[in-house]
C-alpha atoms as a PDB file:
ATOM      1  CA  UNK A   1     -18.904 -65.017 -49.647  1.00  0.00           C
ATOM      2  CA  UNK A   2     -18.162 -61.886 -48.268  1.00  0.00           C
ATOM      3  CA  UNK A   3     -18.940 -59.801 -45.137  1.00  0.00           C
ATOM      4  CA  UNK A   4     -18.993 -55.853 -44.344  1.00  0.00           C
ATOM      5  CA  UNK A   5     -19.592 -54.384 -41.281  1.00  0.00           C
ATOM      6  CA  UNK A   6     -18.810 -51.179 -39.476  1.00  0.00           C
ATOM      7  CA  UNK A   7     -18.719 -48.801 -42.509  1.00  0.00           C
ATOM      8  CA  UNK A   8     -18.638 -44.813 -41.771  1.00  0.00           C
ATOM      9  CA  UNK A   9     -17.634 -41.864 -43.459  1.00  0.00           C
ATOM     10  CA  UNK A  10     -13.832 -41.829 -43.085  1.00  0.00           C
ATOM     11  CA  UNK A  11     -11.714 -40.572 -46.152  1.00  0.00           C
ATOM     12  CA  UNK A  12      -9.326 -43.312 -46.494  1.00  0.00           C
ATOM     13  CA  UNK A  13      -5.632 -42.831 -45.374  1.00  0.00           C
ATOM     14  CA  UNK A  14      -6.871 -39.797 -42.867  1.00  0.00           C
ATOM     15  CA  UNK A  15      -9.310 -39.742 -39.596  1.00  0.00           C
ATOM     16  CA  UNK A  16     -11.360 -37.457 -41.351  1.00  0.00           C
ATOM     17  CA  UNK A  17     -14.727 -37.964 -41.994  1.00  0.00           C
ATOM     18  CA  UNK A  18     -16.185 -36.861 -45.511  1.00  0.00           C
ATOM     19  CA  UNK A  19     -17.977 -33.613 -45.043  1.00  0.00           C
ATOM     20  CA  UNK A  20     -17.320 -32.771 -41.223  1.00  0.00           C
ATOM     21  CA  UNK A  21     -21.418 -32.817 -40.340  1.00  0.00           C
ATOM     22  CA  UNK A  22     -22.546 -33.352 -44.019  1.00  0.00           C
ATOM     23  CA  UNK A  23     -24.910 -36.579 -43.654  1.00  0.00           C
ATOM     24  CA  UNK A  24     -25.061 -36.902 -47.479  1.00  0.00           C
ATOM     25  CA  UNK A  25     -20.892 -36.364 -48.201  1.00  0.00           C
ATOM     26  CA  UNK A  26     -20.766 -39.003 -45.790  1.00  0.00           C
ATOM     27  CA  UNK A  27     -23.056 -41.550 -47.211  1.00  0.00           C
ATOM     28  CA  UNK A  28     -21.260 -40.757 -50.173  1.00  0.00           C
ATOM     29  CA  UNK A  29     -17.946 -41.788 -48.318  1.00  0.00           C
ATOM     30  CA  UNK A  30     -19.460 -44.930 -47.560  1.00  0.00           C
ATOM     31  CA  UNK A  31     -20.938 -46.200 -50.352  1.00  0.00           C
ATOM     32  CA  UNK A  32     -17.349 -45.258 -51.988  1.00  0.00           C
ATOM     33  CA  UNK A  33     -15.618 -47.212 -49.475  1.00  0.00           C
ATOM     34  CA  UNK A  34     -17.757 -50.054 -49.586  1.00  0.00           C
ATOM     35  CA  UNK A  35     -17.729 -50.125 -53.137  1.00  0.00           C
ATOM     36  CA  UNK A  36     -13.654 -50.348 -53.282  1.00  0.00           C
ATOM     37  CA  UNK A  37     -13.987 -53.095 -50.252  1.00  0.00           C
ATOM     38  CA  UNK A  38     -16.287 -55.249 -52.757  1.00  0.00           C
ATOM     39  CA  UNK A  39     -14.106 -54.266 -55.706  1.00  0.00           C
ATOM     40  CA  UNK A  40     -11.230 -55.853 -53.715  1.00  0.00           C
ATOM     41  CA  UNK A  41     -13.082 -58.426 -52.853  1.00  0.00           C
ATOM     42  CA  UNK A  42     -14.096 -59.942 -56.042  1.00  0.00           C
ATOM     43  CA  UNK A  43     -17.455 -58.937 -55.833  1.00  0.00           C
ATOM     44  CA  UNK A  44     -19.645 -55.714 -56.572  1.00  0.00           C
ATOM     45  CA  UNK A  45     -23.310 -53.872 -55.350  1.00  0.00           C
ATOM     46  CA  UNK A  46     -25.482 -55.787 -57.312  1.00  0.00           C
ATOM     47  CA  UNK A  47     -24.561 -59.103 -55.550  1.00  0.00           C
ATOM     48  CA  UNK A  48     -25.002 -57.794 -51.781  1.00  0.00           C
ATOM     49  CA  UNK A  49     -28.037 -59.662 -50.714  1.00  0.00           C
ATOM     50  CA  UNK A  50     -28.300 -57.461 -46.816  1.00  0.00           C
ATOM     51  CA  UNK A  51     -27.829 -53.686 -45.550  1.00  0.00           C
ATOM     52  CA  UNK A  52     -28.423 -52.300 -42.553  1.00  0.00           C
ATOM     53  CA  UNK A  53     -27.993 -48.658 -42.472  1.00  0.00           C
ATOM     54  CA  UNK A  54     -27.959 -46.934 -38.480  1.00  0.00           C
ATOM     55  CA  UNK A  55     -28.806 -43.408 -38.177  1.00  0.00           C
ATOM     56  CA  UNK A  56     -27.690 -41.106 -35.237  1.00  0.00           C
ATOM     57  CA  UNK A  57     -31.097 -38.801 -36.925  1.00  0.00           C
ATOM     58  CA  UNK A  58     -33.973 -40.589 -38.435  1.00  0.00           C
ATOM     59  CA  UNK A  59     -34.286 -36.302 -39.773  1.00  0.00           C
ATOM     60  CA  UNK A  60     -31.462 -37.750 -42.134  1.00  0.00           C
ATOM     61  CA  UNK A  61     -33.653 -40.384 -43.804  1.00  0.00           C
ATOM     62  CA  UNK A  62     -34.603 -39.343 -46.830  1.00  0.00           C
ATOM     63  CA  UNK A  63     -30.910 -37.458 -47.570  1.00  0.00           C
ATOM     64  CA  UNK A  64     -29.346 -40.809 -46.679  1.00  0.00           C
ATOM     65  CA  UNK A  65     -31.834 -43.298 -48.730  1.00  0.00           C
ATOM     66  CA  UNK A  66     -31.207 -40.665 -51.829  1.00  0.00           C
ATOM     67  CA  UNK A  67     -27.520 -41.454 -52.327  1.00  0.00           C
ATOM     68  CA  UNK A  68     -27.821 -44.940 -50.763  1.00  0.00           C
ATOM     69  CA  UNK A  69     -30.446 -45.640 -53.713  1.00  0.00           C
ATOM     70  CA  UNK A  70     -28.036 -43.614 -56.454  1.00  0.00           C
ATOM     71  CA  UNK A  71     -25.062 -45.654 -55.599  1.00  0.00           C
ATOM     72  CA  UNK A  72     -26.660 -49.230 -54.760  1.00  0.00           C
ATOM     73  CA  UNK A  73     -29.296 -49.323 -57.032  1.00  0.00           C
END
């Protein structure tokens, strides 16, 4: 079993975050991260049973489900 929790938009190896204010490059950033944190963990997307996704701007809803859906299916 494995647990995630605190995922943002950070490009790894930096303090930068994908995109500066770009909600979408950010998603993006996260579902990459996450993805490589599964990988590495022996496990992929189509076995996480839970999300919860936080927004600072339910405005960024829909941009934010889009890739969210694209990359987890």
């Amino acid at each position: 079993m494995l647990f995630l929790s605190g995922q943002i938009g950070l490009i790894p190896g930096t303090k930068d975050f994908a995109g500066g204010d770009d909600v979408e490059a950010q998603t993006q950033q996260v579902m990459q991260n996450m993805g490589a944190t599964l990988t590495a963990g022996g496990s992929s997307f189509d076995k996480v049973i839970k999300t919860t996704v936080l927004l600072a701007d339910m405005e960024d809803f829909q941009k934010v489900n889009a890739v969210y859906g694209a990359c987890a299916g």
